[in-house]
PDB file of N, CA and C in Angstrom:
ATOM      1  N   UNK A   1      -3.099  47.452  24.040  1.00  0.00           N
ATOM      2  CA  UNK A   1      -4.378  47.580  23.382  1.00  0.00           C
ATOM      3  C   UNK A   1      -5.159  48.726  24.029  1.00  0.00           C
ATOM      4  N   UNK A   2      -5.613  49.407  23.475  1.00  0.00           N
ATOM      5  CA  UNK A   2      -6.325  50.965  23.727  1.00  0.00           C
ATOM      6  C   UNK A   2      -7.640  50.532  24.258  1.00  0.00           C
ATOM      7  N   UNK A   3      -8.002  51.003  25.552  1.00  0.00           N
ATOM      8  CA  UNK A   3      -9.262  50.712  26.215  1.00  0.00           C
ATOM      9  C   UNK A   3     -10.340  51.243  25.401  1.00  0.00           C
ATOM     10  N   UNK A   4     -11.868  51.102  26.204  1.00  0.00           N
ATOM     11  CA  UNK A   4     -12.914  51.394  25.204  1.00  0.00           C
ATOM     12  C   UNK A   4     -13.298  52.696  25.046  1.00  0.00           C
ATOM     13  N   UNK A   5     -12.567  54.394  26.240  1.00  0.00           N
ATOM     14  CA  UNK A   5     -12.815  55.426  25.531  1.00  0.00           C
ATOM     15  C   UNK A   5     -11.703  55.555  24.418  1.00  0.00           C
ATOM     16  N   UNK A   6     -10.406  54.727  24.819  1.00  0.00           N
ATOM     17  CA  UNK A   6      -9.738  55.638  23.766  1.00  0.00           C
ATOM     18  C   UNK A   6     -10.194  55.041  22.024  1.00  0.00           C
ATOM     19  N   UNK A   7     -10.883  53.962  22.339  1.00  0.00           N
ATOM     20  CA  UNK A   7     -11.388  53.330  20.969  1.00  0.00           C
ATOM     21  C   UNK A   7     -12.358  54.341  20.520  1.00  0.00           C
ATOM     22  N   UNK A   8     -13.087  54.955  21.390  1.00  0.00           N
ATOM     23  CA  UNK A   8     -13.981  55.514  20.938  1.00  0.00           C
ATOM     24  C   UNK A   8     -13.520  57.441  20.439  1.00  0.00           C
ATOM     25  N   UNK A   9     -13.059  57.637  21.348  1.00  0.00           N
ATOM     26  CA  UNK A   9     -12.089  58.789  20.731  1.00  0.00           C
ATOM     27  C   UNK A   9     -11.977  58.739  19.764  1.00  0.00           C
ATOM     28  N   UNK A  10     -10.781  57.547  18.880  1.00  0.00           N
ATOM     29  CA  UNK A  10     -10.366  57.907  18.070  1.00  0.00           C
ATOM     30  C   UNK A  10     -11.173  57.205  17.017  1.00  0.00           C
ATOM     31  N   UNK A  11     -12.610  56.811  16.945  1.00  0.00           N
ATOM     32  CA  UNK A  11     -13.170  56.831  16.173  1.00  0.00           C
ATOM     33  C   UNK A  11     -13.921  57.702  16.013  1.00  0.00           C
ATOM     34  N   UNK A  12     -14.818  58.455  16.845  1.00  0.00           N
ATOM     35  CA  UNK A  12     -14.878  59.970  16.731  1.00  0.00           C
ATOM     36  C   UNK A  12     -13.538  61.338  15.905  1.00  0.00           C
ATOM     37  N   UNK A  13     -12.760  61.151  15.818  1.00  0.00           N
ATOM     38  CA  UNK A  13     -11.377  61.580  15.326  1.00  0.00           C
ATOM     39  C   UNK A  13     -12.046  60.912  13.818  1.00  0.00           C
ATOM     40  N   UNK A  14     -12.082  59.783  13.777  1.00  0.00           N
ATOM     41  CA  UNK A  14     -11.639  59.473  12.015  1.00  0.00           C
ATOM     42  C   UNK A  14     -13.113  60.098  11.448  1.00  0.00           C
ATOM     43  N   UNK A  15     -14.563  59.845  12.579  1.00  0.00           N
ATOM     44  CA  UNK A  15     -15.792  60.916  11.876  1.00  0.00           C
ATOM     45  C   UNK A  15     -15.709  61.956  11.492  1.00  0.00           C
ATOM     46  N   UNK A  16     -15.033  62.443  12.430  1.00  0.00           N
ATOM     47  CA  UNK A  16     -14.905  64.066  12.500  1.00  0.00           C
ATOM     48  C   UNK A  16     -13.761  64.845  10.915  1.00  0.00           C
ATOM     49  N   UNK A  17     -12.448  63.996  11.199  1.00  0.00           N
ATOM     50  CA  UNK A  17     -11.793  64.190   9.761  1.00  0.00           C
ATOM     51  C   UNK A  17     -12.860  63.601   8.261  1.00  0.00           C
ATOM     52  N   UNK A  18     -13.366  62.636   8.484  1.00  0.00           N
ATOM     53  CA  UNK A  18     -14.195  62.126   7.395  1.00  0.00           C
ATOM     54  C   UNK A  18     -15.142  63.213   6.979  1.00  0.00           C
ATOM     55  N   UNK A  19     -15.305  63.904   7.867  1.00  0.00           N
ATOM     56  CA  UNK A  19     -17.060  65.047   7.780  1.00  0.00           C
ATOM     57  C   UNK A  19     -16.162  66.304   7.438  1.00  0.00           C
ATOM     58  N   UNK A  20     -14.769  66.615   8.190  1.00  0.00           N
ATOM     59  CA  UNK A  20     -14.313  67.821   7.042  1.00  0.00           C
ATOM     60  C   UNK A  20     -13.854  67.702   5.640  1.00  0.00           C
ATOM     61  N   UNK A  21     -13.281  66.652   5.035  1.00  0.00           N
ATOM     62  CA  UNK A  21     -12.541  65.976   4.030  1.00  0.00           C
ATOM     63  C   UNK A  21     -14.095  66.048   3.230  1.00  0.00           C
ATOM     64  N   UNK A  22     -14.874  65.559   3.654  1.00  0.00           N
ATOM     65  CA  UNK A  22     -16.133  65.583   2.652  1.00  0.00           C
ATOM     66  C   UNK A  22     -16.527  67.046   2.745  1.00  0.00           C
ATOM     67  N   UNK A  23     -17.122  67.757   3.595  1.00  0.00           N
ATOM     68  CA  UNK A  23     -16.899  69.356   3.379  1.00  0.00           C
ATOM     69  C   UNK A  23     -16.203  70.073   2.333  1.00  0.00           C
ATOM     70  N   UNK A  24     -14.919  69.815   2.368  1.00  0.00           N
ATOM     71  CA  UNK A  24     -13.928  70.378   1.518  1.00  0.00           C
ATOM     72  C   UNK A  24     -14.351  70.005   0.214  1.00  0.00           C
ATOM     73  N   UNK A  25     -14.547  68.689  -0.012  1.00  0.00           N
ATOM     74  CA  UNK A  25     -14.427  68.606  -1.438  1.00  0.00           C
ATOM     75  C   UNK A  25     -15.721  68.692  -1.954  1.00  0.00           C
ATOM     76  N   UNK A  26     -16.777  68.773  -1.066  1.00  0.00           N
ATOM     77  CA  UNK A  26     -17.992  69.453  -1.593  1.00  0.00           C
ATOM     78  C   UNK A  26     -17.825  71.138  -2.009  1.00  0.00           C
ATOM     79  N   UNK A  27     -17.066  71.580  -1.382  1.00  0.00           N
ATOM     80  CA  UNK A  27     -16.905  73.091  -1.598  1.00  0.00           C
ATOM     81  C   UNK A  27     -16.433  73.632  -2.435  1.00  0.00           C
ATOM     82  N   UNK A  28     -15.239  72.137  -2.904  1.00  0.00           N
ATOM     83  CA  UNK A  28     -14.308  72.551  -4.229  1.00  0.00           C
ATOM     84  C   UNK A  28     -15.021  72.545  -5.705  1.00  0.00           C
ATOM     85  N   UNK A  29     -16.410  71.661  -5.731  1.00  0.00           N
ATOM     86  CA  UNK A  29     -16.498  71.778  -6.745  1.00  0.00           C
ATOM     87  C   UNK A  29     -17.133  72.590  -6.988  1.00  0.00           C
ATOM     88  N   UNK A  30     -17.235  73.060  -8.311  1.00  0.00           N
ATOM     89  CA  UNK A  30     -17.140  74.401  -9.498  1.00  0.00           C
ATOM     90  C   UNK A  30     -18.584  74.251  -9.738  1.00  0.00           C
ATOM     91  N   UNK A  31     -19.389  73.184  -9.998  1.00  0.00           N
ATOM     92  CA  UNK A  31     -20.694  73.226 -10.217  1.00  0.00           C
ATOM     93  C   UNK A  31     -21.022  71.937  -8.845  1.00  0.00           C
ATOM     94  N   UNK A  32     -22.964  71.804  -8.828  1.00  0.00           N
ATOM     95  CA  UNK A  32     -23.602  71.166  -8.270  1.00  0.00           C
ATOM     96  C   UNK A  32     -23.065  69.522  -8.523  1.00  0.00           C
ATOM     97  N   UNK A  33     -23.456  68.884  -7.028  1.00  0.00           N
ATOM     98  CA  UNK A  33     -23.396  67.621  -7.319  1.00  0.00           C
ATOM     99  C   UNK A  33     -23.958  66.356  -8.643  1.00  0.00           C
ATOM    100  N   UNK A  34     -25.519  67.252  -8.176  1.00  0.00           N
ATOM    101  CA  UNK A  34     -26.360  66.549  -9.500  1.00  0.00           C
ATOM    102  C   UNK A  34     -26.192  67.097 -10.869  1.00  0.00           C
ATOM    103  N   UNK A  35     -25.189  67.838 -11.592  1.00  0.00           N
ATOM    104  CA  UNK A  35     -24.561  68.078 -12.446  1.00  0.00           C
ATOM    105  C   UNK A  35     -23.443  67.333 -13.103  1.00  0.00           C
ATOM    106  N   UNK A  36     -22.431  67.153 -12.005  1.00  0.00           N
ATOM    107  CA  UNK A  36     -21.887  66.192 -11.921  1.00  0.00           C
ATOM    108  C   UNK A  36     -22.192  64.653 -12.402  1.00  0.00           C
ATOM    109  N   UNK A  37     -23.251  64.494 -11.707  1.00  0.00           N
ATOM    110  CA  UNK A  37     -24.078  63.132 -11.989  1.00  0.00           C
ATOM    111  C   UNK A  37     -24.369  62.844 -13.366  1.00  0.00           C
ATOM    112  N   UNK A  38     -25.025  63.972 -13.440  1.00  0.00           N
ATOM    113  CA  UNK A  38     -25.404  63.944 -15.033  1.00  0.00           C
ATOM    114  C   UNK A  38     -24.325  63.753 -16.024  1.00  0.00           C
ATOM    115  N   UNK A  39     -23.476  64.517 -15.998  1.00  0.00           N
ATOM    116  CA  UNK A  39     -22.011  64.284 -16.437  1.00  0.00           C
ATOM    117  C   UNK A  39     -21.458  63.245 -16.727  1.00  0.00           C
ATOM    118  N   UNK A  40     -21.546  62.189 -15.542  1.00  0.00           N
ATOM    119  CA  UNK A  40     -21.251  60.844 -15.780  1.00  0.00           C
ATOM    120  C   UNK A  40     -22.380  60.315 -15.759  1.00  0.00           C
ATOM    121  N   UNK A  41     -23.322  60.528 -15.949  1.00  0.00           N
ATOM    122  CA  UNK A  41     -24.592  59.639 -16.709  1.00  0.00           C
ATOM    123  C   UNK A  41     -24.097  59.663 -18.562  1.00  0.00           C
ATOM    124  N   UNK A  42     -24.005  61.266 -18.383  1.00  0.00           N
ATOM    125  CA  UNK A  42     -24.139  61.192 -20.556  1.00  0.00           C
ATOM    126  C   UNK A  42     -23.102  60.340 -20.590  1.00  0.00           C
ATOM    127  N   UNK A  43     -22.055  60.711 -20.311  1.00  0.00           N
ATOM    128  CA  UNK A  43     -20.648  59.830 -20.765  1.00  0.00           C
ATOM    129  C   UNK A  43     -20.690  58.351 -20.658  1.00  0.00           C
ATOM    130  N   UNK A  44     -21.197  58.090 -19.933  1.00  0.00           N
ATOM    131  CA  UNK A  44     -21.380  56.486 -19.861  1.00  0.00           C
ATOM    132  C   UNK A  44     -22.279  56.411 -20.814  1.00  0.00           C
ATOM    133  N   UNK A  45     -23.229  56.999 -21.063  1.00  0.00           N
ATOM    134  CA  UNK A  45     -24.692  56.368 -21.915  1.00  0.00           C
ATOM    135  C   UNK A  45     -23.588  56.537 -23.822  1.00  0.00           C
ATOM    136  N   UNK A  46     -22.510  57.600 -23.938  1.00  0.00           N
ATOM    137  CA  UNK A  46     -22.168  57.942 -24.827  1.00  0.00           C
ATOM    138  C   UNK A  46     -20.693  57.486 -25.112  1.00  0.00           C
ATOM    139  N   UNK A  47     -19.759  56.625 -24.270  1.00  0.00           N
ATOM    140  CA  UNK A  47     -18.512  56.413 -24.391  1.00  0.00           C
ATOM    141  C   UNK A  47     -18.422  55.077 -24.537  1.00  0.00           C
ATOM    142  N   UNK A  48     -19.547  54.437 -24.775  1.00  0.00           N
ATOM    143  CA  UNK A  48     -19.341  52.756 -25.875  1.00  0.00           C
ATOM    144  C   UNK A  48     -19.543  52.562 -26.740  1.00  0.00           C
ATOM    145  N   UNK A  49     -20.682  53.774 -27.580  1.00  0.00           N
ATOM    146  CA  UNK A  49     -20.529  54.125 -29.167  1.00  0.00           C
ATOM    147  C   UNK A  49     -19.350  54.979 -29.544  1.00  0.00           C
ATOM    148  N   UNK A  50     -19.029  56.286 -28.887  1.00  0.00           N
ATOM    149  CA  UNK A  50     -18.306  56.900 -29.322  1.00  0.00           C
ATOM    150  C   UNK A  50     -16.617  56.690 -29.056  1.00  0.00           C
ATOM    151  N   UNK A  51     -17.011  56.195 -27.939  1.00  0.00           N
ATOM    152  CA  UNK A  51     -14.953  55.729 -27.572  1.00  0.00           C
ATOM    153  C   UNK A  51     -14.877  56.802 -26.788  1.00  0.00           C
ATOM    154  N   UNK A  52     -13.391  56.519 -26.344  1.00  0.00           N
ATOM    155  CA  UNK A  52     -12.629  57.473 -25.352  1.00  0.00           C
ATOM    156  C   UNK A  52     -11.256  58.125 -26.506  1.00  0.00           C
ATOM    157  N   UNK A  53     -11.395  59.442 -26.735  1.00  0.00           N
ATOM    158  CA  UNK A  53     -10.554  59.708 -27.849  1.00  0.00           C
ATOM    159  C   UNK A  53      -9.559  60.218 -27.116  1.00  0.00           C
ATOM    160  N   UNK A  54      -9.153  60.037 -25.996  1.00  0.00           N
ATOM    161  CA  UNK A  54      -8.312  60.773 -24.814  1.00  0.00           C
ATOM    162  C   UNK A  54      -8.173  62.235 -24.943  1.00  0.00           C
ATOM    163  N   UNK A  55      -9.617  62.851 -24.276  1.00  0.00           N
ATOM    164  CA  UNK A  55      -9.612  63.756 -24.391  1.00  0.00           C
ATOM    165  C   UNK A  55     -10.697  64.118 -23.970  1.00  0.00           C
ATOM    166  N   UNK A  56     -11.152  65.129 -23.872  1.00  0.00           N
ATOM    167  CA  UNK A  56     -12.706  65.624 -22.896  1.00  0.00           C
ATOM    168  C   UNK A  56     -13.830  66.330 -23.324  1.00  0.00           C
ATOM    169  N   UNK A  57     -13.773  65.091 -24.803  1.00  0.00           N
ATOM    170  CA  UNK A  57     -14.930  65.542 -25.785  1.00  0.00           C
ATOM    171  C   UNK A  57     -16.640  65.666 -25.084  1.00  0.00           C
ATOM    172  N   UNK A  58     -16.647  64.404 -24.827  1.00  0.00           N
ATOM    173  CA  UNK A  58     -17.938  64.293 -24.153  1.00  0.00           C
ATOM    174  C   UNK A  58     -18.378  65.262 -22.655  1.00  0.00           C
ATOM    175  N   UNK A  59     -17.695  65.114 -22.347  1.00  0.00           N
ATOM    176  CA  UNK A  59     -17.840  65.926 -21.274  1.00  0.00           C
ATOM    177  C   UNK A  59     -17.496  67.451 -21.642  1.00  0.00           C
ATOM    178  N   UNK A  60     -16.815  67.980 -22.471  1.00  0.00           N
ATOM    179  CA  UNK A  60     -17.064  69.581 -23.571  1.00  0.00           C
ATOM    180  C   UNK A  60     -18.513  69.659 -24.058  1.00  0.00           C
ATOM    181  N   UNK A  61     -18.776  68.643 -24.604  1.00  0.00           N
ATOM    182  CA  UNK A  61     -20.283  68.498 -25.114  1.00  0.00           C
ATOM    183  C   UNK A  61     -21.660  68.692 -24.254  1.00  0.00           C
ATOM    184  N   UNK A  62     -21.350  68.056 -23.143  1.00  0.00           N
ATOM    185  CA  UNK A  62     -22.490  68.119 -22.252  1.00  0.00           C
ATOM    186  C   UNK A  62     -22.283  69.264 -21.384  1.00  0.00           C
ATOM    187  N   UNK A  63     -21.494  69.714 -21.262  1.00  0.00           N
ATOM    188  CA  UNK A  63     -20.757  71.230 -20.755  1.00  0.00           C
ATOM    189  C   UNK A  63     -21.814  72.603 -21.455  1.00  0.00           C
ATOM    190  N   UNK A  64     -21.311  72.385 -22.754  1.00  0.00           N
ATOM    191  CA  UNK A  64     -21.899  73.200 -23.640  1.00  0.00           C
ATOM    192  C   UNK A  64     -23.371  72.810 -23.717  1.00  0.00           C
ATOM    193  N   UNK A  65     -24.156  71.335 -24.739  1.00  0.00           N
ATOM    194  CA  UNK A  65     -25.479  71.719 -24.508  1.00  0.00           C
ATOM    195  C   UNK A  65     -26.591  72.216 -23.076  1.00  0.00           C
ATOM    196  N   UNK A  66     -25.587  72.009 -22.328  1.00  0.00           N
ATOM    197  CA  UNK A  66     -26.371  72.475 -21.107  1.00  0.00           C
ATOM    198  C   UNK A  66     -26.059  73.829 -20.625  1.00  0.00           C
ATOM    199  N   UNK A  67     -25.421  74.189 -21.124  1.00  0.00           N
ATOM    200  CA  UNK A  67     -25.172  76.044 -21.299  1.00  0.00           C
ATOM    201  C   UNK A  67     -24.323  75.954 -19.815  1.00  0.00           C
ATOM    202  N   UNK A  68     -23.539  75.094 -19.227  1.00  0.00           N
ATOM    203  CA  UNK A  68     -22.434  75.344 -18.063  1.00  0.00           C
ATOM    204  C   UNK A  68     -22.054  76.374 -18.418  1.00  0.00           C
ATOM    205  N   UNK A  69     -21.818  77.526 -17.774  1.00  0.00           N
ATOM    206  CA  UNK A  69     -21.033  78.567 -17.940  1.00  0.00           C
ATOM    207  C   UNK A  69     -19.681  78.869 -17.574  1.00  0.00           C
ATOM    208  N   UNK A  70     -19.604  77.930 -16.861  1.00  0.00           N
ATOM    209  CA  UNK A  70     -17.845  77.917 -16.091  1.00  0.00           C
ATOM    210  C   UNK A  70     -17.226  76.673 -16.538  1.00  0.00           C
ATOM    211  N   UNK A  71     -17.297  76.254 -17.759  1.00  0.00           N
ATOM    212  CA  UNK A  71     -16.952  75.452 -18.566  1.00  0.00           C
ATOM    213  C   UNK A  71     -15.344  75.233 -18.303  1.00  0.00           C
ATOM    214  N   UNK A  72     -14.304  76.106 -18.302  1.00  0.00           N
ATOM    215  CA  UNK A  72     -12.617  76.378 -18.389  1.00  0.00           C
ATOM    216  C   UNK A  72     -12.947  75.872 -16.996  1.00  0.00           C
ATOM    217  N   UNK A  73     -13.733  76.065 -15.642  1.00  0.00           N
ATOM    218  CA  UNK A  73     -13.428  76.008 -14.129  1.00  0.00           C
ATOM    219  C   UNK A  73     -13.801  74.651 -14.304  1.00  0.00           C
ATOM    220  N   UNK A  74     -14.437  74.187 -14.623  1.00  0.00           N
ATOM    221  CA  UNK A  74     -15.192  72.245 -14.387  1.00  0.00           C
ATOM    222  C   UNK A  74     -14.032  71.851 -15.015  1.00  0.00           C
ATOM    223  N   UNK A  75     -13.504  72.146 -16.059  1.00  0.00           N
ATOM    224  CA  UNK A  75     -12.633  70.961 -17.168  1.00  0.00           C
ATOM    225  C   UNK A  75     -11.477  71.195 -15.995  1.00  0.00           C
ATOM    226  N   UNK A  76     -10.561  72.128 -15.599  1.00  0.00           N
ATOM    227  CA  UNK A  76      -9.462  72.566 -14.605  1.00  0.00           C
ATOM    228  C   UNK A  76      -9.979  71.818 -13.287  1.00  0.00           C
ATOM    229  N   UNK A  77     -10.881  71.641 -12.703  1.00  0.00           N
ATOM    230  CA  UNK A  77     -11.251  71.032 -11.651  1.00  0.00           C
ATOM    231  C   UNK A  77     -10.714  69.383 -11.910  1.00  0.00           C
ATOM    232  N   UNK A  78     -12.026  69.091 -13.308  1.00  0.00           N
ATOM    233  CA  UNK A  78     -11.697  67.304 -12.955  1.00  0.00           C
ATOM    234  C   UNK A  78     -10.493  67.120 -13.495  1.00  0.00           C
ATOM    235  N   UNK A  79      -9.380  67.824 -14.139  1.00  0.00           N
ATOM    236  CA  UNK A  79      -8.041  67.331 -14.488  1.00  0.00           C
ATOM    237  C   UNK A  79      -7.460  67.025 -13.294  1.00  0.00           C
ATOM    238  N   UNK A  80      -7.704  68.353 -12.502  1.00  0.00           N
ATOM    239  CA  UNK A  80      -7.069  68.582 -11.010  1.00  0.00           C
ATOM    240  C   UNK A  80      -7.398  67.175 -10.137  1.00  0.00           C
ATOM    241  N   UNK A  81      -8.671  66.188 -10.689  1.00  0.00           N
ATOM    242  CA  UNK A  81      -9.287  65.583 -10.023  1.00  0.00           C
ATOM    243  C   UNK A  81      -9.269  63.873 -10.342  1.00  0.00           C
ATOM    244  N   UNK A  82      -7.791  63.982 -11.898  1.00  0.00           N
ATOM    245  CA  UNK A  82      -7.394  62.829 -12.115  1.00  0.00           C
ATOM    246  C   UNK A  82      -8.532  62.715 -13.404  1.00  0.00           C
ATOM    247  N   UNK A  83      -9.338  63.525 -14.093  1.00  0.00           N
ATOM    248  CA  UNK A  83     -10.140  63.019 -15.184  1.00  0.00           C
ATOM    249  C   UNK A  83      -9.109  64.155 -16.384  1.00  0.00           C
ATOM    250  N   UNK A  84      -8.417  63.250 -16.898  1.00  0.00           N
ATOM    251  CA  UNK A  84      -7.841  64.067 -18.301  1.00  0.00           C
ATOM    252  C   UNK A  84      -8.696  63.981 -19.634  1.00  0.00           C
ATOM    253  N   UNK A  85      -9.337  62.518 -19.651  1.00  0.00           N
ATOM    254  CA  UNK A  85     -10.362  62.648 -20.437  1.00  0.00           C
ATOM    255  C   UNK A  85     -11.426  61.718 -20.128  1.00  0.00           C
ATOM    256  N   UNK A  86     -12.426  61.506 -20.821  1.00  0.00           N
ATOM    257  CA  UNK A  86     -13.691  61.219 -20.625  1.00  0.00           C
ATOM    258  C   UNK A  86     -14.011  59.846 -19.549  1.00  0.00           C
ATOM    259  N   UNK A  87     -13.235  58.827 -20.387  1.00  0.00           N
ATOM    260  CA  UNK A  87     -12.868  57.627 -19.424  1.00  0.00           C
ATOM    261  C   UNK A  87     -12.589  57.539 -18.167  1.00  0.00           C
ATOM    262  N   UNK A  88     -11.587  58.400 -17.943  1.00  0.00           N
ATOM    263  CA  UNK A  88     -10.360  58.601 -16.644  1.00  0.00           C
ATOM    264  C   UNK A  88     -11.910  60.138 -15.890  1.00  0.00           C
ATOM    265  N   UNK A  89     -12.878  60.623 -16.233  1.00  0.00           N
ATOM    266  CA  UNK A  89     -13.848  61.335 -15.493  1.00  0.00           C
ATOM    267  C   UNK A  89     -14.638  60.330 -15.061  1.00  0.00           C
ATOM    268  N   UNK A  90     -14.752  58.763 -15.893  1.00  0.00           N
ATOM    269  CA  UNK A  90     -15.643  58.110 -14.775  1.00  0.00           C
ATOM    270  C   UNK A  90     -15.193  57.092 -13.950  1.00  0.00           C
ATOM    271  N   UNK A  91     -13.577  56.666 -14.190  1.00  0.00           N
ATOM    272  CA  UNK A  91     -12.960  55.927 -13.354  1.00  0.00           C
ATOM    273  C   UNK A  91     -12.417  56.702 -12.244  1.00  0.00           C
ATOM    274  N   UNK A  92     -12.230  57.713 -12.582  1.00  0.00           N
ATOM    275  CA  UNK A  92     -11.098  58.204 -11.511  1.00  0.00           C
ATOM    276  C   UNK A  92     -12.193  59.926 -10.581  1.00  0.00           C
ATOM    277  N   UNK A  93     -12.686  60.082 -11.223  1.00  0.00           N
ATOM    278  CA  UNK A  93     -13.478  61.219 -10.663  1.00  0.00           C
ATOM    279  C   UNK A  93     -14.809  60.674 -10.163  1.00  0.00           C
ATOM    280  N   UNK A  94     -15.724  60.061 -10.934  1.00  0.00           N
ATOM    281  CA  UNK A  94     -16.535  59.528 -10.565  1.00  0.00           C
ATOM    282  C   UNK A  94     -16.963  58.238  -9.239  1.00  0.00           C
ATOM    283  N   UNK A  95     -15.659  58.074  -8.853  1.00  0.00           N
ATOM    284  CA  UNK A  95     -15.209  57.316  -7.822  1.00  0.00           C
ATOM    285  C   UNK A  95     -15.383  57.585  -6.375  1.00  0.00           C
ATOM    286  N   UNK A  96     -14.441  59.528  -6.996  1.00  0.00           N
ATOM    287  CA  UNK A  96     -14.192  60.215  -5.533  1.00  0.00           C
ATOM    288  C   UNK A  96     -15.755  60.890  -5.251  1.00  0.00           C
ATOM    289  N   UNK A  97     -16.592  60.804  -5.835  1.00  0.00           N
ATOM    290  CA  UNK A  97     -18.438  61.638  -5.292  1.00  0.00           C
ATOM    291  C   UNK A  97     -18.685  59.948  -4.527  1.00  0.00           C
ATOM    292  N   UNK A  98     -18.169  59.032  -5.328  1.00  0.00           N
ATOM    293  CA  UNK A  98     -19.029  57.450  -4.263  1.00  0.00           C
ATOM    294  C   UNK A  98     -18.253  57.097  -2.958  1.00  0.00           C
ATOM    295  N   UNK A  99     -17.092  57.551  -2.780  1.00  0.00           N
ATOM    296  CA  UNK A  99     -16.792  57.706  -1.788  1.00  0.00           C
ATOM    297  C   UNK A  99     -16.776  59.199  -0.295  1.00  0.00           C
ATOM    298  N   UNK A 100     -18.008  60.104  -1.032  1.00  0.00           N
ATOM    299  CA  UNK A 100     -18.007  61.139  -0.381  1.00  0.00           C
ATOM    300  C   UNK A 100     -19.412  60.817  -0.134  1.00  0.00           C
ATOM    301  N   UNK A 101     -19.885  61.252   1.568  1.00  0.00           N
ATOM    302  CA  UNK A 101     -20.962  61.846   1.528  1.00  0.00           C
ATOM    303  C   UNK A 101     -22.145  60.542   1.339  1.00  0.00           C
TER     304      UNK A 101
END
């Protein structure tokens, strides 16, 4: 059993990886956090009338009325990020911002 610096070491170790791992994937994304947010705000407020047509309508939509300009870089990001379509952006993407940060 590992005494109490090396406990503490290597929980310092898992902060320290935790604080670059969140770094990184703050860096990766293509637009702002609170963009993001919004993102999965519309889609939720809009994917129990409209459905999930497997595909990345809603989130094209809110892309566009909000004049995103790097529209091709966000959609390539959250695929990259496990969201293929609208549903799978708030199960599977929307997950990884609640576990960051």
């Amino acid at each position: 059993m590992p005494d109490k610096d090396e406990t503490e070491r290597r929980r310092d170790i898992k902060r320290q990886l935790r604080k670059k791992a969140n770094l990184e994937f703050e860096q990766s994304l293509p637009v702002s956090r609170e963009i993001f947010k919004n993102i999965f705000d519309f889609i939720d407020a809009h994917l129990s009338e409209e459905g999930c047509d497997d595909a990345l309508k809603l989130t094209r939509k809110f892309l566009e009325e909000n004049q995103i300009i790097n529209t091709d870089e966000v959609v390539s990001w959250l695929q990259n990020n496990g969201g293929y379509c609208d549903c799978e952006v708030l199960y599977n993407v929307e997950e990884q911002f609640e576990n960051t940060i």
